[in-house]
Protein backbone atom coordinates (compact mmCIF):
# COMPACT_ATOMS: atom_id res chain seq x y z
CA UNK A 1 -11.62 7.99 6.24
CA UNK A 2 -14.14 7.58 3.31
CA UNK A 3 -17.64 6.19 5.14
CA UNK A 4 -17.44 2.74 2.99
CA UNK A 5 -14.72 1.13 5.84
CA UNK A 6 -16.48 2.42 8.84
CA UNK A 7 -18.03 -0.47 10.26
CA UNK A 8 -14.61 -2.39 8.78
CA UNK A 9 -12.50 0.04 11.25
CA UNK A 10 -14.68 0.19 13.71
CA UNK A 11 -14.96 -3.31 14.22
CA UNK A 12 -11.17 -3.30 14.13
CA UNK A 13 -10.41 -0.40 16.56
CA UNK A 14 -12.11 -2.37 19.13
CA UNK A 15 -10.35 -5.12 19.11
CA UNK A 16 -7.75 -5.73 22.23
CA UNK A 17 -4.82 -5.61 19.70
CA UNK A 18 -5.89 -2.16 18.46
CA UNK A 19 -6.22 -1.10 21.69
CA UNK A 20 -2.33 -1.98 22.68
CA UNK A 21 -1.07 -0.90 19.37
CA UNK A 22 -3.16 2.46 20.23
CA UNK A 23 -1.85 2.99 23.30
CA UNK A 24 1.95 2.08 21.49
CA UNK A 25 1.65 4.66 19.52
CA UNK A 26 0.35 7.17 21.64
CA UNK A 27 3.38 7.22 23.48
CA UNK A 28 5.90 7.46 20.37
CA UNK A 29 4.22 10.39 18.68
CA UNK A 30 4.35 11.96 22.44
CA UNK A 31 8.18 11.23 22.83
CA UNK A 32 9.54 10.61 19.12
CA UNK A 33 9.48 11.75 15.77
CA UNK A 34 6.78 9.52 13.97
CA UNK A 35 5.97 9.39 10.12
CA UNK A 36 3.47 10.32 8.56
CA UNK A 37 1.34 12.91 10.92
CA UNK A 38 -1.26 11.52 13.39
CA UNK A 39 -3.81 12.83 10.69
CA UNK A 40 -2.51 10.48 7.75
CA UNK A 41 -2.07 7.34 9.10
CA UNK A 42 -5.07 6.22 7.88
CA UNK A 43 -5.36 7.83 4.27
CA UNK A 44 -5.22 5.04 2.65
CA UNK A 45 -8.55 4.45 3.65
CA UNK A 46 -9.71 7.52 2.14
CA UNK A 47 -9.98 5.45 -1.13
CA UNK A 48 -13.76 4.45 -1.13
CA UNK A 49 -13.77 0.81 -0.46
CA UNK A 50 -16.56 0.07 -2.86
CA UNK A 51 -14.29 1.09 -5.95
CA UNK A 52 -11.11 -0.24 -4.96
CA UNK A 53 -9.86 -2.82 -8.30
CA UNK A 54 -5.96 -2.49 -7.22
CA UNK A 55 -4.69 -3.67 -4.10
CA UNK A 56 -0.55 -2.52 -3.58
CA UNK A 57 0.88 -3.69 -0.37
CA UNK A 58 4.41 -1.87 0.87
CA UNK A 59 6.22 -2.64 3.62
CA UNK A 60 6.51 0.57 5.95
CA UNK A 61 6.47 4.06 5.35
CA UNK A 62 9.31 6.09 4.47
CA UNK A 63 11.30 7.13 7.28
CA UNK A 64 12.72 10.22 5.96
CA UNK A 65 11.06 13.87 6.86
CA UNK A 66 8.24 14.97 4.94
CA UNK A 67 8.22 11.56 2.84
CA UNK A 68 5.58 9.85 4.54
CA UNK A 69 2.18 10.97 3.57
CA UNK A 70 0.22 7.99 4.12
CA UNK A 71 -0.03 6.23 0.65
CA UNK A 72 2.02 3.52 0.05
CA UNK A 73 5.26 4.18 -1.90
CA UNK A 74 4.13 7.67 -2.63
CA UNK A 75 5.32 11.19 -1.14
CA UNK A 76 3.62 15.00 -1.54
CA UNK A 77 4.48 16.94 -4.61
CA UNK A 78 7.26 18.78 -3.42
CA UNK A 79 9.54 15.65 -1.96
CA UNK A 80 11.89 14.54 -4.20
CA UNK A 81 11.05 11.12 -6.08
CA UNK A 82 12.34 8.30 -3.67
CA UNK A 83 14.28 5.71 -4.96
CA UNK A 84 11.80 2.89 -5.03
CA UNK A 85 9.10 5.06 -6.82
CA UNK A 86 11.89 5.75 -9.54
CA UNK A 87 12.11 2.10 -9.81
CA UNK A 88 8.05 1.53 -10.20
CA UNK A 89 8.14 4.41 -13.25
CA UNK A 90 10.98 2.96 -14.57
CA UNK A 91 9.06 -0.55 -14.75
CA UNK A 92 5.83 1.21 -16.26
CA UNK A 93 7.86 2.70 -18.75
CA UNK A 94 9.03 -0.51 -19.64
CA UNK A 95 6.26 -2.58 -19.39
CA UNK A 96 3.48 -0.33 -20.85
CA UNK A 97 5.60 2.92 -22.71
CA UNK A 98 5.03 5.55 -20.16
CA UNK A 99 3.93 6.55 -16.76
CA UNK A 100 1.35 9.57 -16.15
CA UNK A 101 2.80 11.11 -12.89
CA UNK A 102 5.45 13.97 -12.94
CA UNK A 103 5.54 13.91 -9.36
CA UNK A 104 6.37 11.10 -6.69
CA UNK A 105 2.36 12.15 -5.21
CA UNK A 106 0.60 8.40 -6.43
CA UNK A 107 -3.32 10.12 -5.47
CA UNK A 108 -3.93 9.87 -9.11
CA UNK A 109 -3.57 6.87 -8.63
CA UNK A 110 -5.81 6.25 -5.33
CA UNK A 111 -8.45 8.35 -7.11
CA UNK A 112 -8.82 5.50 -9.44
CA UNK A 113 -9.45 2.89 -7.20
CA UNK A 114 -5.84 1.83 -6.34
CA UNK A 115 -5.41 0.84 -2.34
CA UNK A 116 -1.66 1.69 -1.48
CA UNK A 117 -1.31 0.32 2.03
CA UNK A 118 1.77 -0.76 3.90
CA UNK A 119 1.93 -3.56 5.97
CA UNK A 120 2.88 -1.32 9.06
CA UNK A 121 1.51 2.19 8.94
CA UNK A 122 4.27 4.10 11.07
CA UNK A 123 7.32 4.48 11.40
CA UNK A 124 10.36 5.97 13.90
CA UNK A 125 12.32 9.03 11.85
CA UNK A 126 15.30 7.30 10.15
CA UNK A 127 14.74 4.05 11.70
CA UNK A 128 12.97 1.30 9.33
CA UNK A 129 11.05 -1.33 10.37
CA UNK A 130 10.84 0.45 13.89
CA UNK A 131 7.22 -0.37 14.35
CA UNK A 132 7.35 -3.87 13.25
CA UNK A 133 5.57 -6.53 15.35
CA UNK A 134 3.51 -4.15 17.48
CA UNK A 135 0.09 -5.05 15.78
CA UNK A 136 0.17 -3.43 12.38
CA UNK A 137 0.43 -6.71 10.46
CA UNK A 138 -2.49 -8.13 12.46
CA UNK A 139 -4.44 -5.29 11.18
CA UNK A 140 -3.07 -5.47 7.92
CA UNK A 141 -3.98 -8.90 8.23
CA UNK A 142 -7.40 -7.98 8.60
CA UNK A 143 -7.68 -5.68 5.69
CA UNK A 144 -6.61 -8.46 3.56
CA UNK A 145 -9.16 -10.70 4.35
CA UNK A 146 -11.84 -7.70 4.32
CA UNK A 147 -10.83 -7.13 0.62
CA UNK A 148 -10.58 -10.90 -0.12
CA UNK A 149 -14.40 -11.55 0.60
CA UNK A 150 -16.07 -8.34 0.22
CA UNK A 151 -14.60 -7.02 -3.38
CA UNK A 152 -14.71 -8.86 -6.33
CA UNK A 153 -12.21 -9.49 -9.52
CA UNK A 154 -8.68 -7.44 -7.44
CA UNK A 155 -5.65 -7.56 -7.99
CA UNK A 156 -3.07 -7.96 -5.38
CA UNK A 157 0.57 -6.48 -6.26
CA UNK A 158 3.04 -7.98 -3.27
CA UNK A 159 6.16 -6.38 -3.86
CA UNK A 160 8.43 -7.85 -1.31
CA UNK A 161 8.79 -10.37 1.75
CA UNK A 162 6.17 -8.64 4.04
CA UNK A 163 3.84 -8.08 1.40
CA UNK A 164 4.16 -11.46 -0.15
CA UNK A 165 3.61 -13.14 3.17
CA UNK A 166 0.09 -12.19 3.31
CA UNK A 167 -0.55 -14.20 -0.31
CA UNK A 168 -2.02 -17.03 1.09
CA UNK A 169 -5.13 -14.59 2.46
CA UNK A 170 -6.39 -14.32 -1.22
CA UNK A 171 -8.84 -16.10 -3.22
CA UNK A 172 -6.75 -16.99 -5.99
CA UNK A 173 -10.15 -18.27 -7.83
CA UNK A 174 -11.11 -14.77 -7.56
CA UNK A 175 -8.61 -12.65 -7.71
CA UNK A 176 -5.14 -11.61 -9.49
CA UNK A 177 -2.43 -12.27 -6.96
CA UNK A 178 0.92 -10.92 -8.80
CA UNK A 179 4.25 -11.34 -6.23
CA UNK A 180 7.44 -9.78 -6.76
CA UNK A 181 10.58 -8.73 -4.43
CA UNK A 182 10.48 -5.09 -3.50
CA UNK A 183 11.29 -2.20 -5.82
CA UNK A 184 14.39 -0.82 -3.53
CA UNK A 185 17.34 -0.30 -5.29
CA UNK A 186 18.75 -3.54 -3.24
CA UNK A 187 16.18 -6.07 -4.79
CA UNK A 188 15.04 -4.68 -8.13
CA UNK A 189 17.42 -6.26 -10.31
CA UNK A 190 15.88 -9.89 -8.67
CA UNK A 191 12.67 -9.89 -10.32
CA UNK A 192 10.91 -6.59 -9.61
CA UNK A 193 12.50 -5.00 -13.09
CA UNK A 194 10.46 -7.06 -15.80
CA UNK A 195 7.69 -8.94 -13.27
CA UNK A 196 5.06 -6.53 -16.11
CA UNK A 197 2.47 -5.73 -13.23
CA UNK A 198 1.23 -3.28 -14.57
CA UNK A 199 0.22 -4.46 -18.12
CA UNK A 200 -1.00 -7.61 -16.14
CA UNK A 201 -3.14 -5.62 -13.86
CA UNK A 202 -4.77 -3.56 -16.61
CA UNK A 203 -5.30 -6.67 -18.86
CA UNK A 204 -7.18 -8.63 -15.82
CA UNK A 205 -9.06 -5.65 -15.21
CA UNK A 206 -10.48 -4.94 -18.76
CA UNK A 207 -10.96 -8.71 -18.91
CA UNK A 208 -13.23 -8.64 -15.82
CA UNK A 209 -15.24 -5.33 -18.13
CA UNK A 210 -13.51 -3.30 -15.37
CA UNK A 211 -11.63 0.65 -16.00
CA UNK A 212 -8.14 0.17 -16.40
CA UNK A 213 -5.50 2.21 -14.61
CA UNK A 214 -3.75 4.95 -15.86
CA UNK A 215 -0.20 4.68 -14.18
């Protein structure tokens, strides 16, 4: 975890809801088959805090093996591209002519200041939404409202019911709060296809004299 959340996260960790989510999830990567690894849960928070312009909030990581790799909606090199990411390039195509990545692996994208975080951070093998309601969306939460009042000029992309449910955390005086339904193959065709994110995003940023992403 890059130094810039460490008194964020360790404020958090200590918290009793932490501590029974911790304990949780001690015993399901003892008995189950959890996604990602122990050691990526928190790569998302690899991304230095203090240049973090895009915030992109999934819903839970991907449940299939090898997928998971601790960035929201993106997978290592050599998975295959997973539905839903198909979906995002296809609406970057669209919406701005072309997308950058040959791979489903979105660090080029982290490495420019992009936050992909899930609302829950594990995940059961092949069962979604398995760790649901066991304290990652109070953390998540929390995150939220750390990025609300300590960042200036971000912008939110909520693709989705979790994701849109933490909305009313933002500062819309302050920052670009774009909603959506999820990219999935089942909700796409509602609003995600055409919603132009991604042009949005880049023209807020460049309006605010901020870099603008290369997707």
């Amino acid at each position: 975890m890059d130094e810039s959340w460490k008194e964020f996260l360790n404020s958090e960790f200590s918290k009793p809801y932490f501590k029974s989510l911790s304990n949780f999830l001690h015993a399901e990567y003892e008995n189950k088959v959890i996604f990602p690894k122990k050691t990526q849960v928190f790569r998302a928070f690899t991304t230095d805090l203090n240049k973090v312009t895009v915030v992109i909030l999934g819903q839970d990581p991907y449940h299939t093996p090898g997928a998971a790799h601790g960035l929201a909606f993106s997978v290592p090199d050599n998975q295959p591209i997973p539905p839903s990411l198909i979906n995002i390039y296809k609406e970057i195509d669209n919406d701005i002519g072309r997308h950058v990545n040959k791979t489903g692996n979105l660090s080029h994208w982290q490495e420019q200041g992009v936050l992909l975080l899930n609302n829950t951070l594990t995940v059961e093998a092949h069962k979604a939404g398995s760790h649901r309601g066991k304290g990652w969306e109070t953390f998540t939460e929390a995150v939220i409202k750390y990025l609300n009042e300590k960042r200036p000029h971000l912008v939110f992309l909520l693709w989705g019911r979790d994701a849109r449910s933490k909305a009313g955390l933002i500062d819309k005086s302050k920052h670009l709060v774009l909603e959506s339904p999820h990219p999935s193959p089942l909700s796409a065709h509602y609003g995600f296809f055409g919603n132009h994110h991604f042009s949005k995003t880049n023209d807020f940023l460049k309006k605010n004299g901020l870099p603008e992403i290369e997707w």
